[in-house]
Protein backbone atom coordinates (compact mmCIF):
# COMPACT_ATOMS: atom_id res chain seq x y z
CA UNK A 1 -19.90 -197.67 13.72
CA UNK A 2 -20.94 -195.42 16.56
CA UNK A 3 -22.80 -197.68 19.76
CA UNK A 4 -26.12 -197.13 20.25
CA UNK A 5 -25.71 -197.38 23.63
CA UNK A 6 -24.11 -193.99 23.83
CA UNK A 7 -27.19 -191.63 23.90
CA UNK A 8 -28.88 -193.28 26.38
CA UNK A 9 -25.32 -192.96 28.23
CA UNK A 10 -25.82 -189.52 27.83
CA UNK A 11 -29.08 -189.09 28.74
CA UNK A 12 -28.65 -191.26 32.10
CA UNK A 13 -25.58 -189.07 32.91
CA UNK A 14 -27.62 -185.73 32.76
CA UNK A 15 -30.54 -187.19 34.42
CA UNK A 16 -27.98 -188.29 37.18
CA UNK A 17 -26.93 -184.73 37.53
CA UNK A 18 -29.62 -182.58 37.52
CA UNK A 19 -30.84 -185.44 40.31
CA UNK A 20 -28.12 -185.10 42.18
CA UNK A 21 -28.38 -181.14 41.61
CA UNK A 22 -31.75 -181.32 43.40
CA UNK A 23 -30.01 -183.32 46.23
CA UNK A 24 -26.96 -181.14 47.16
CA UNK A 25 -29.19 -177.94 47.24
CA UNK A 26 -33.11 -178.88 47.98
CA UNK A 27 -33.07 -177.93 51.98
CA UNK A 28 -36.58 -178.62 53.47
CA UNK A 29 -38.34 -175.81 55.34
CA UNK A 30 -38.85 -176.89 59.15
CA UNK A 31 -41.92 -174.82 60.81
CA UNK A 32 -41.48 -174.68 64.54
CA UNK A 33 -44.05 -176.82 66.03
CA UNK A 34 -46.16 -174.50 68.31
CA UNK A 35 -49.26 -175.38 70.54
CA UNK A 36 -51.82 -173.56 68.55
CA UNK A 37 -55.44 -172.92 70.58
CA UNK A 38 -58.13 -175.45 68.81
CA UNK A 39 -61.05 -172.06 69.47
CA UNK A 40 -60.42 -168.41 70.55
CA UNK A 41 -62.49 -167.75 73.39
CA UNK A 42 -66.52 -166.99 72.24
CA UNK A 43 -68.13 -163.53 71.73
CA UNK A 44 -71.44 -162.00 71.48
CA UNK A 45 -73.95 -163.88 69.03
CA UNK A 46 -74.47 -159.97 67.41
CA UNK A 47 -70.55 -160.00 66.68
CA UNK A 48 -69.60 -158.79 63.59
CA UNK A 49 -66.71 -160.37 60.87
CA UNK A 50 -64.23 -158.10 59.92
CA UNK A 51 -64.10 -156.88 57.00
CA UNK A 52 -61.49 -156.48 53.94
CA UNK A 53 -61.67 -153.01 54.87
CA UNK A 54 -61.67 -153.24 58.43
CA UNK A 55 -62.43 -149.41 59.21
CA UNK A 56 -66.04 -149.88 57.72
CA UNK A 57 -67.00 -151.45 61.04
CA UNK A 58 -67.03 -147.96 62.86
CA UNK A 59 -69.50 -146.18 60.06
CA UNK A 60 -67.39 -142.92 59.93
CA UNK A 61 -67.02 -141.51 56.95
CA UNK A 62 -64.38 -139.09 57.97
CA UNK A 63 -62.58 -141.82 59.57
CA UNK A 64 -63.10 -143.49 55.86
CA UNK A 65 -61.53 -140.36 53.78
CA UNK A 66 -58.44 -140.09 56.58
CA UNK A 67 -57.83 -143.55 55.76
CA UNK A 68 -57.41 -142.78 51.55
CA UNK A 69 -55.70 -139.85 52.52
CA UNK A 70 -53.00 -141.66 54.70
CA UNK A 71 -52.77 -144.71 52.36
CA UNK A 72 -51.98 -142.27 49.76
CA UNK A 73 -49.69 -140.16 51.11
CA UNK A 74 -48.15 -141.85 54.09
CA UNK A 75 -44.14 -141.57 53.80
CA UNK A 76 -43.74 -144.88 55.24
CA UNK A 77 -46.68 -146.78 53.43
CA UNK A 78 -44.20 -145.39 50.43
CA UNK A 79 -41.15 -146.77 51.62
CA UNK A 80 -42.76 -149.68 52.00
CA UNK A 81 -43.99 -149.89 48.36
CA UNK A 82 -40.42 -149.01 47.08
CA UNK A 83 -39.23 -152.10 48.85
CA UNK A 84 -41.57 -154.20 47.25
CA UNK A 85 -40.08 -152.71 43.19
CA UNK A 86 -36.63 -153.39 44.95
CA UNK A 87 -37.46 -156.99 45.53
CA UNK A 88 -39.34 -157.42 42.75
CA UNK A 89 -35.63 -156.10 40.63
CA UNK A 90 -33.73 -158.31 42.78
CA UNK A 91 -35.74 -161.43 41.74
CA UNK A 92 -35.73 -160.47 38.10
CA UNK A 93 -31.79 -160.36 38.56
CA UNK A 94 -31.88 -163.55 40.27
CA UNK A 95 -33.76 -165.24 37.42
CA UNK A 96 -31.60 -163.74 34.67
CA UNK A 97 -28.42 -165.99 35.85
CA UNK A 98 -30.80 -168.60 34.83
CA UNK A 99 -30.57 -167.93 31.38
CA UNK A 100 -27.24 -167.52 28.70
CA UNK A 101 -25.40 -164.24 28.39
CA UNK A 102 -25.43 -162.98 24.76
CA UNK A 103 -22.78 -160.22 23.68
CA UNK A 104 -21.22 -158.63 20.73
CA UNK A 105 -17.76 -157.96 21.08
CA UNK A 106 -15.77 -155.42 17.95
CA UNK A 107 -12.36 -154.43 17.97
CA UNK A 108 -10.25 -152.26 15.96
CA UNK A 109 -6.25 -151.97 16.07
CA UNK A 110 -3.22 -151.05 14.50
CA UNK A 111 -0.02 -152.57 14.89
CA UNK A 112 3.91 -151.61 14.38
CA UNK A 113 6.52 -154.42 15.04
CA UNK A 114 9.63 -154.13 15.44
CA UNK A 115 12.39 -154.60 12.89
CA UNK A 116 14.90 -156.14 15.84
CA UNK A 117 12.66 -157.61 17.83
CA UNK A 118 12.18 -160.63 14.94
CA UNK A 119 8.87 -161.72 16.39
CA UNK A 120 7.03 -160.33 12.84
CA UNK A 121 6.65 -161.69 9.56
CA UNK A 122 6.43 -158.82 8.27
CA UNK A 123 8.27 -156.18 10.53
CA UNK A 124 8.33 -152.57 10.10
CA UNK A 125 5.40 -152.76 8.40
CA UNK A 126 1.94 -151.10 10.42
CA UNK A 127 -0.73 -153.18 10.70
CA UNK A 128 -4.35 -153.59 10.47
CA UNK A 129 -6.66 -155.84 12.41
CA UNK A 130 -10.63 -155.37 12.27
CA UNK A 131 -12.96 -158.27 14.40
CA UNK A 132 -16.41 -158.24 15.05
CA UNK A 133 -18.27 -161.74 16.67
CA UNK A 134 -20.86 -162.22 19.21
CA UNK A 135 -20.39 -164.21 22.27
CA UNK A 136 -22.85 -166.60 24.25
CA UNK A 137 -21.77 -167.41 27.74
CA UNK A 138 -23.57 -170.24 30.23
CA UNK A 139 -23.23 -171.74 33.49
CA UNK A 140 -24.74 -175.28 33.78
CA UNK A 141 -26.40 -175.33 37.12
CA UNK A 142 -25.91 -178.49 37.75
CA UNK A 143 -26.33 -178.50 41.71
CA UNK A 144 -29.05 -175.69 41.25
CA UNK A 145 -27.15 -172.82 42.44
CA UNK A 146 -29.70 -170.45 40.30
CA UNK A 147 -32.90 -172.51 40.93
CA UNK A 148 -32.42 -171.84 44.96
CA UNK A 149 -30.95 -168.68 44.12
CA UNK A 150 -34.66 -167.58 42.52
CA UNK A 151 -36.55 -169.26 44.78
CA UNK A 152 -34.76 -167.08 47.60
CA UNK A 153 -35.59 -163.76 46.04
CA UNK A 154 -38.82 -165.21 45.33
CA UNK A 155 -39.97 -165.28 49.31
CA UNK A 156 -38.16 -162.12 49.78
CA UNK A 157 -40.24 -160.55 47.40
CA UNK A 158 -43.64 -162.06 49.38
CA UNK A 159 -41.88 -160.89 52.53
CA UNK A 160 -41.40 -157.43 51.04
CA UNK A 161 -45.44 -157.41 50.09
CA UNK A 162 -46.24 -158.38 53.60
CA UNK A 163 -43.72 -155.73 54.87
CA UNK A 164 -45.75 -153.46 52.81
CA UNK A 165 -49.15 -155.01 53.91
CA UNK A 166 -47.83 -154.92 57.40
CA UNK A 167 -46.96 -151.32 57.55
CA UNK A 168 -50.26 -150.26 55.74
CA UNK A 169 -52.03 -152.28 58.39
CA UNK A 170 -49.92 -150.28 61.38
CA UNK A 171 -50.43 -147.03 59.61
CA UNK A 172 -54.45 -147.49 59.41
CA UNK A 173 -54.92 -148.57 62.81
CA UNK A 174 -52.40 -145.58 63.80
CA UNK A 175 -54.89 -143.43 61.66
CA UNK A 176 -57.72 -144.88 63.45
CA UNK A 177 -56.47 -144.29 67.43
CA UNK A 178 -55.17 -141.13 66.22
CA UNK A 179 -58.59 -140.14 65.28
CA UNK A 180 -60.58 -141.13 67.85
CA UNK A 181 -58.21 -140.30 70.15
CA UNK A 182 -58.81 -136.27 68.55
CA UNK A 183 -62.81 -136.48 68.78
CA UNK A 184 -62.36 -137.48 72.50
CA UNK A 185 -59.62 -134.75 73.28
CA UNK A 186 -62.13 -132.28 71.74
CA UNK A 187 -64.97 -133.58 73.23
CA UNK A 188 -63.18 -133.11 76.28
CA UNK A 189 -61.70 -129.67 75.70
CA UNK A 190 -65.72 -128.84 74.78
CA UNK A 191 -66.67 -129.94 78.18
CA UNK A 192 -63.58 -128.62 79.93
CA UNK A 193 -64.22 -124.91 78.77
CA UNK A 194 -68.04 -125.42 80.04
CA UNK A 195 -67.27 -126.20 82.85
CA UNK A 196 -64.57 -123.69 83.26
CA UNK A 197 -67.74 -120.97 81.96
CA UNK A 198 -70.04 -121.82 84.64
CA UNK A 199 -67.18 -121.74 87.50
CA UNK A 200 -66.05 -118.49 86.72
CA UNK A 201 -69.90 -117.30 86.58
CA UNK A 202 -69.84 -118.72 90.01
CA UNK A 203 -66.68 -117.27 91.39
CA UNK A 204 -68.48 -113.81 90.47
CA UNK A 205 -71.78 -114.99 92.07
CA UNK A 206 -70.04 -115.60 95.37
CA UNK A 207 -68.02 -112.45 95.54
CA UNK A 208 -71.38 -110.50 95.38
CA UNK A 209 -72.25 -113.01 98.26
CA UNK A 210 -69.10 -112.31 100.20
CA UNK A 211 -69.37 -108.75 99.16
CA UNK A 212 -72.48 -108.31 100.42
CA UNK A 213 -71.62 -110.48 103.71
CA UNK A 214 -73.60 -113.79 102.72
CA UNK A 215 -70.59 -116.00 102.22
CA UNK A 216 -67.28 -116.31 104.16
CA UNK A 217 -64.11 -116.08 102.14
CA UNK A 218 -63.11 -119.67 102.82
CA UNK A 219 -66.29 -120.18 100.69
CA UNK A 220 -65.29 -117.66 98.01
CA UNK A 221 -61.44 -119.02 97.78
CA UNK A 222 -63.01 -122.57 97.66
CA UNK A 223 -65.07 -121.54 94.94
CA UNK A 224 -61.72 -119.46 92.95
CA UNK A 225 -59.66 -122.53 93.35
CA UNK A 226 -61.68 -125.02 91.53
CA UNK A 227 -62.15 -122.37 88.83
CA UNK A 228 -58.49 -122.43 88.44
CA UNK A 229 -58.28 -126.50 88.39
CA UNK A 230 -60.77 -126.14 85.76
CA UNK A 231 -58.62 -123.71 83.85
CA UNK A 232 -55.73 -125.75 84.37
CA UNK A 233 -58.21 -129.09 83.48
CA UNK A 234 -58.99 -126.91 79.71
CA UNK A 235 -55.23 -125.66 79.32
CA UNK A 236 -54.09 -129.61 79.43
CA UNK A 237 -56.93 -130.73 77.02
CA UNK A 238 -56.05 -127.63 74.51
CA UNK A 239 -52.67 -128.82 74.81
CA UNK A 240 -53.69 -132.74 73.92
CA UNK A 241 -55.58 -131.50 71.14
CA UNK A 242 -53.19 -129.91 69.67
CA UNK A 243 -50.55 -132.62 69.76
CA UNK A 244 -52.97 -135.17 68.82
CA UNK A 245 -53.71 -132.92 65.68
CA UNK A 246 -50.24 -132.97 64.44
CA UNK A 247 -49.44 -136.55 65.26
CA UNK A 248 -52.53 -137.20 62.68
CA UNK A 249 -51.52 -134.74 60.25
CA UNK A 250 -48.03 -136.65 60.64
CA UNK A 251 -49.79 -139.58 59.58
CA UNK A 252 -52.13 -138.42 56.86
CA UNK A 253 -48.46 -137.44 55.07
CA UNK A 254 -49.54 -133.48 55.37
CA UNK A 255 -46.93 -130.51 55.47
CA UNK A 256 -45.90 -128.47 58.50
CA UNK A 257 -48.16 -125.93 57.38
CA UNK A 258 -50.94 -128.01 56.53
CA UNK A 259 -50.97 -129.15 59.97
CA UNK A 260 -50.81 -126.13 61.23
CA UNK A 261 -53.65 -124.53 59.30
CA UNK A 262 -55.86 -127.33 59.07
CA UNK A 263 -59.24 -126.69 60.14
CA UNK A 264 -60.05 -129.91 61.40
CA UNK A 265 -63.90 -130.86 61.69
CA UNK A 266 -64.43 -133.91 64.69
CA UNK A 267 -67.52 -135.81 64.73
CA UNK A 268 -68.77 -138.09 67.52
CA UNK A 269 -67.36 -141.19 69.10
CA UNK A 270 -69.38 -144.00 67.34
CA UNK A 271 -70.49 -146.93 69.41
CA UNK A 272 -67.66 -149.75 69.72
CA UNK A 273 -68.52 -152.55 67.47
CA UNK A 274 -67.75 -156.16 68.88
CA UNK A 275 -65.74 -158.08 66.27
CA UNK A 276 -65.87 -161.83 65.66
CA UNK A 277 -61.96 -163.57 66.01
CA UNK A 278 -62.99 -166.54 63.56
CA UNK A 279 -60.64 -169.58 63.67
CA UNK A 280 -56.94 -169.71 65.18
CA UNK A 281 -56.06 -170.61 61.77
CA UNK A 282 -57.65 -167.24 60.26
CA UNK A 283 -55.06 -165.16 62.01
CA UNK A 284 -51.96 -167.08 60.23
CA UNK A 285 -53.74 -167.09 57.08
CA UNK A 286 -54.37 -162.85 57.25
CA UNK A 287 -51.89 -161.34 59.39
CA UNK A 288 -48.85 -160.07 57.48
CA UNK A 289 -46.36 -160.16 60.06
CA UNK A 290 -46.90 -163.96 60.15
CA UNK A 291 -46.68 -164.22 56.52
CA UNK A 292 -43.63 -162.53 56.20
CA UNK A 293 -41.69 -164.54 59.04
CA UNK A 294 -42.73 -167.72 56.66
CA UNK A 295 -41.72 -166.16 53.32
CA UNK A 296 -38.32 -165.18 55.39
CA UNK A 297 -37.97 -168.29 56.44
CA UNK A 298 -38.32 -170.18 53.05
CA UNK A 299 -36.06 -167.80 51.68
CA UNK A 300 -33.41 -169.13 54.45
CA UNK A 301 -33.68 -172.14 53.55
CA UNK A 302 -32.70 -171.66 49.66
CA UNK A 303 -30.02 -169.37 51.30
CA UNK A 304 -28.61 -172.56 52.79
CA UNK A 305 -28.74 -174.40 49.29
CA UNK A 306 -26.94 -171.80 47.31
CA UNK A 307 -24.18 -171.52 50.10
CA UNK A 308 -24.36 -175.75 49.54
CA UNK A 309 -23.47 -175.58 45.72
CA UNK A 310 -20.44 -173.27 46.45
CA UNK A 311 -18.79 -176.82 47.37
CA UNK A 312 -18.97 -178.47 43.90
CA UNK A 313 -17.71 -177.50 40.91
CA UNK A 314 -19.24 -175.04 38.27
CA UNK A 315 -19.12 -175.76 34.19
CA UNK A 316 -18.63 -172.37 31.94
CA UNK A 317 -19.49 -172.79 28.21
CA UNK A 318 -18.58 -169.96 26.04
CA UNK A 319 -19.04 -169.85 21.92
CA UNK A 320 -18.41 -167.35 19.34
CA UNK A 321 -19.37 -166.85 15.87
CA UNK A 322 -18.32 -163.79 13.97
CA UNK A 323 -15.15 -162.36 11.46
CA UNK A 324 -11.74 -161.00 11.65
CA UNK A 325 -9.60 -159.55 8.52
CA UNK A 326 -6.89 -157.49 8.01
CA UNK A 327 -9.25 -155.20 5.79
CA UNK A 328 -12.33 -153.17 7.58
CA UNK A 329 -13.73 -154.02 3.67
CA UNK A 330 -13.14 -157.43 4.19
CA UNK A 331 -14.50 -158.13 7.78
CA UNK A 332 -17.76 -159.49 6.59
CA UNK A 333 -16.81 -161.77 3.77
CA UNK A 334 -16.69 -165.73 4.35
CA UNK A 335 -13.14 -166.00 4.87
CA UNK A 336 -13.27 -163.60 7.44
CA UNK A 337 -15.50 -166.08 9.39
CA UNK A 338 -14.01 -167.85 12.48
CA UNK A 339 -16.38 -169.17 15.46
CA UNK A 340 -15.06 -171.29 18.68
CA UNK A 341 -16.69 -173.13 21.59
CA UNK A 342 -15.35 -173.77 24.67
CA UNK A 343 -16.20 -175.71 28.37
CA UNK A 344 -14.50 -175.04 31.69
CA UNK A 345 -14.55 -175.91 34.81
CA UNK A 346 -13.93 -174.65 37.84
CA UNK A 347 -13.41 -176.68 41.39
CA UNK A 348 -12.39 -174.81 44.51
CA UNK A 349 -9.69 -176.91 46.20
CA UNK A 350 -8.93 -174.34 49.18
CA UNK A 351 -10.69 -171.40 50.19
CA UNK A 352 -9.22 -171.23 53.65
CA UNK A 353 -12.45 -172.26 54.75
CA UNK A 354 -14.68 -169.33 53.20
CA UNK A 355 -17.31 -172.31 51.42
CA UNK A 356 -17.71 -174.32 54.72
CA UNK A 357 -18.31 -171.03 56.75
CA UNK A 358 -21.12 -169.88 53.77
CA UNK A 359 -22.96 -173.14 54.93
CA UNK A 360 -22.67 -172.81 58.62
CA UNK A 361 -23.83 -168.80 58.36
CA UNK A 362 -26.38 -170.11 56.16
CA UNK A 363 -27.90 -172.88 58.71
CA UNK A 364 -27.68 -170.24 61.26
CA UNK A 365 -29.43 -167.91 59.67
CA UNK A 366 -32.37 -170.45 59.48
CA UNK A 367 -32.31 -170.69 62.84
CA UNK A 368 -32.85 -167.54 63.39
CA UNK A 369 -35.72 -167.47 61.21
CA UNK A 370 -37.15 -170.27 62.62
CA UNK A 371 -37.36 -168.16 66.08
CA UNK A 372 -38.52 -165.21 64.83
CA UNK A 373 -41.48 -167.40 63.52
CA UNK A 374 -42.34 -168.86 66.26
CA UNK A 375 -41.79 -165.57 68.19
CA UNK A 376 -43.97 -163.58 65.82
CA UNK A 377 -46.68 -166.22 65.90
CA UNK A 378 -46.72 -166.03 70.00
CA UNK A 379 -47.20 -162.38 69.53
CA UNK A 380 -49.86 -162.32 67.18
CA UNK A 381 -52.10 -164.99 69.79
CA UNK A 382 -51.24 -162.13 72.42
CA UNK A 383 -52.62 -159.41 70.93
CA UNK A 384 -55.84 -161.59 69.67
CA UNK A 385 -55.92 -163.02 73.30
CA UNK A 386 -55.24 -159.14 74.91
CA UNK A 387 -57.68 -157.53 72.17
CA UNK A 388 -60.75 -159.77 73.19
CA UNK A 389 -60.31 -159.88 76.70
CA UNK A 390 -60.38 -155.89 76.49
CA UNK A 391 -63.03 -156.39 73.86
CA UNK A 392 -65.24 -158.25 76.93
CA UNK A 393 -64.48 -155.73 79.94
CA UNK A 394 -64.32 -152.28 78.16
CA UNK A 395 -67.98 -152.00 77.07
CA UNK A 396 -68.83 -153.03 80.65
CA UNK A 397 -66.38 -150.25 82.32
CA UNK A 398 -68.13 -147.60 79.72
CA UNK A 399 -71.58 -149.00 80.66
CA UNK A 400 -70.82 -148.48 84.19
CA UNK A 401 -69.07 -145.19 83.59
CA UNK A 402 -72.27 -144.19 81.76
CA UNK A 403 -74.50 -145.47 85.17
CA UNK A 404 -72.36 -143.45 87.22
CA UNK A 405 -72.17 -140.05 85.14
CA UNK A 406 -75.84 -140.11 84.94
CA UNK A 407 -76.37 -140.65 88.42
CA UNK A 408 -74.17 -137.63 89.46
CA UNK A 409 -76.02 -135.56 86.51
CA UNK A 410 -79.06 -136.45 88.15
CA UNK A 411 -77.57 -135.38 92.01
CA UNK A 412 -76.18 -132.14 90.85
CA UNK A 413 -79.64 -131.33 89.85
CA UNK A 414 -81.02 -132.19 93.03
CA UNK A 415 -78.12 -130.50 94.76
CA UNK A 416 -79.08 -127.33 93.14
CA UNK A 417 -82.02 -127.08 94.11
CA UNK A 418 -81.03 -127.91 97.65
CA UNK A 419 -78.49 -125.19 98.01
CA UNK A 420 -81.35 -122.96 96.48
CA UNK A 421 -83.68 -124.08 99.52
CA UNK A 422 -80.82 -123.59 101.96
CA UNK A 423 -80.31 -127.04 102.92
CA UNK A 424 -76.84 -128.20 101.86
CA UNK A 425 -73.38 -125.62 102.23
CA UNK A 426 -72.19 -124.34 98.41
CA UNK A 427 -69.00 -126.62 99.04
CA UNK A 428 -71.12 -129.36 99.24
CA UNK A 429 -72.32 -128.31 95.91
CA UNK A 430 -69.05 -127.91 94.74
CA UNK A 431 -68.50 -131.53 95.51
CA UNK A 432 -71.22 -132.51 93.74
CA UNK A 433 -70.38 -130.25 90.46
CA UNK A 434 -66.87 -131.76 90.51
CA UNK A 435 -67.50 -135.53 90.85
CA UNK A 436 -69.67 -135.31 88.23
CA UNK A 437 -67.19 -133.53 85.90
CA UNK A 438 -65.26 -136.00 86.55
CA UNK A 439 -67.18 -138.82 85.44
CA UNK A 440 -68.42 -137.06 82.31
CA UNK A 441 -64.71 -136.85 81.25
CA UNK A 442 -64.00 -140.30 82.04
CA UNK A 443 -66.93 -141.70 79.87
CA UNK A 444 -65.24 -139.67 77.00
CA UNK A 445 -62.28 -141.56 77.89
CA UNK A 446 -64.05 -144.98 78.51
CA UNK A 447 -65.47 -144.79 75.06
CA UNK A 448 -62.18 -143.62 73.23
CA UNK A 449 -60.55 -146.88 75.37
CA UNK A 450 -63.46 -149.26 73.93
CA UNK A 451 -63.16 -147.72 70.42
CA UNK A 452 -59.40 -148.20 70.17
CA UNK A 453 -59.53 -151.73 71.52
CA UNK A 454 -61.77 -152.47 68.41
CA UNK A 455 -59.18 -151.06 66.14
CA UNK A 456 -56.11 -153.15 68.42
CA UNK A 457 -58.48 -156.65 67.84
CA UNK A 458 -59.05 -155.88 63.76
CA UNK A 459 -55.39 -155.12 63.60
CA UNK A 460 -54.68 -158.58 66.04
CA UNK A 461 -56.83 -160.50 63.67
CA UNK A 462 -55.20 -159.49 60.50
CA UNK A 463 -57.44 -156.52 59.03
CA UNK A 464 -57.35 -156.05 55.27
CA UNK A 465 -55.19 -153.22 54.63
CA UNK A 466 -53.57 -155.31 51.55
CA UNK A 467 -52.64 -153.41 48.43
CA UNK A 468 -55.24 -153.83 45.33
């Protein structure tokens, strides 16, 4: 009579185990604690929230079809993406060691034994031996080597998709500088060359002066000299241009030759837009970077549990069902039929201390983890903190900048007509001309600054440059 009490034995045993399984390789993921800010510092009731597409802010809608055309052919937003299918193979293998191994095993031979050797009953005789079976092999994971195992390549595959956010993020905001960075180096170039026009008209004007003995030649040089620096001023802008122009095309994922025989069409500068940060909690929740470090992290700490069940022992079971005969003809017949099942196991004794060190790399990698974290979170506060700070001076400095370039607009007027009358010198003038040159180029440059600080806060707070 068989005790009752036996099942429940069993059932108690493999409850134990798969309990204790969870024990030995279940490693808890430990978050640096870091002093998050309760608020971000306030903005401008008329801010505006970002947006999934961040880009939409600006209202361009060349800056809009640069951004498809770099998402689309970017080599880097590509790489990324490849890394994603590699991760996303890697957990599919990871999962597969979760479930049994099916094969099908045939063999065909023919043997000749001896007539010495006496090891035959039937020697000097050739013979036959046909076997075809399948085989299922299967590793209990009892101390859930597997489980962590899947739950590793599991947050490697998120990391990979915020890798791939990440990058896509970078690459728009690159897109973005890149192309406001163009409009202003060709708005500059534009106002270069005019000014270069009207001093070279001038240079001539004063050598009829001199000429005609109205004008000394310390006049005339003067006047020659800032033609040049405005030559020069054009020559460096040109040169800008161009590099800015391939840098883009760089981006955009365009050929050599495409860059070079691109005939690019600039707009305006739009008007900065002031963007809302939201909550501290906002910028964990959309950055990518931040993500990442977390899925990385998690990952680490199944590492550690899979390097954990390399201490305990592992249990193999193996079965096969199929037929052997002497005759191919007979090979499928129920005599043929044979089948076997097996268990093993397997306990390392001494490794020279190969498991132990698994463990120890393992725990160390999570500490490294755990730093990068906390690093990556740090950084991410900086460039919010950084962004809005920018975000609150830079539309004064081009307001100001404005002030001042239509002041000096409005005193080289008057100083024309004052060196028309005969009251000021034509250096004087010149002064005059220059400063206000000067200015104009620098609210180009205020305005690109302001602009690109936009794009440096979306990117700070996370954008939404996320795959569909």
């Amino acid at each position: 009579m068989v005790d009752s009490r036996l099942p429940r034995l069993g059932v108690l045993l493999c409850a134990l185990l798969v309990l204790g399984g969870c024990i030995v390789s279940r490693v808890s993921v430990d978050k640096p604690a870091l002093p998050l800010p309760q608020a971000l510092p306030d903005v401008a009731e008329q801010a505006t929230p970002l947006a999934d597409r961040w880009w939409s802010v600006f209202g361009d809608p060349t800056l809009d079809r640069l951004m498809e055309e770099a998402l689309a052919h970017n080599a880097d937003a590509a790489l990324a993406a490849a890394r994603v299918l590699e991760s996303r193979s890697a957990l599919r293998q990871a999962n597969s060691n979760r479930s049994p191994g099916v094969s099908i095993e045939g063999n065909a031979a023919r043997r000749f034994d001896s007539v010495l050797a006496g090891q035959s009953p039937d020697p000097g005789v050739a013979r036959d031996s046909f076997s075809a079976q399948g085989v299922v092999t299967y590793e209990l994971d009892l101390w859930g080597r597997y489980t962590r195992a899947s739950e590793a390549a599991r947050s490697r595959l998120l990391a990979s998709e915020f890798d791939r956010d990440a990058v896509r993020l970078s690459l728009t905001g690159d897109v973005a500088r890149g192309y406001f960075s163009l409009v202003a180096a060709q708005q500059q170039l534009d106002r270069a060359r005019e000014t270069l026009a009207a001093r070279r008209e001038s240079v001539g004007l004063e050598k009829i002066r001199f000429d005609a003995g109205e004008s000394d030649e310390a006049t005339l040089r003067r006047t020659e000299a800032e033609a040049a620096a405005s030559a020069i001023s054009a020559q460096q802008f040109e040169l800008d241009l161009g590099q800015r122009t391939h840098a883009l095309g760089v981006l955009l994922g365009r050929s050599p030759k495409e860059m070079t025989d691109a005939g690019w069409t600039t707009g305006v500068l739009p008007v900065a837009p002031v963007l809302s940060p939201g909550l501290p909690s906002t910028v964990l929740e959309r950055r990518p970077d931040v993500r990442s470090a977390e899925a990385a992290l998690i990952a680490a700490a199944a590492d550690i549990g899979v390097a954990r069940t390399g201490l305990f022992p592992t249990i193999n079971l193996t079965g096969t069902y199929g037929s052997a005969s002497q005759e191919l003809a007979d090979l499928f017949t129920d005599p043929a039929k044979q089948w076997s099942l097996a268990a093993g196991l397997l306990q390392p004794v001494f490794q020279a201390g190969r498991l132990r060190a698994a463990v120890e790399r393992a725990n160390a990698l999570q500490q490294q983890r755990q730093a990068a974290y906390a690093r990556t979170v740090q950084n991410a506060f900086r460039d919010v903190l950084d962004a809005l700070k920018g975000q609150e001076l830079l539309g004064g400095i081009r307001q100001t900048t404005a002030e001042q370039s239509s002041a000096l607009a409005r005193a080289a007027e008057l100083s024309e007509l004052r060196y028309a009358a005969g009251e000021i010198a034509y250096l004087d003038l010149l002064d005059v001309r220059r400063n206000l040159y000067q200015s104009q180029i620098a609210l180009v440059g205020a305005q690109r600054d302001a602009l690109t600080n936009s794009v440096s806060l979306a990117l700070a707070l996370g954008g939404g440059a996320t795959s569909p």
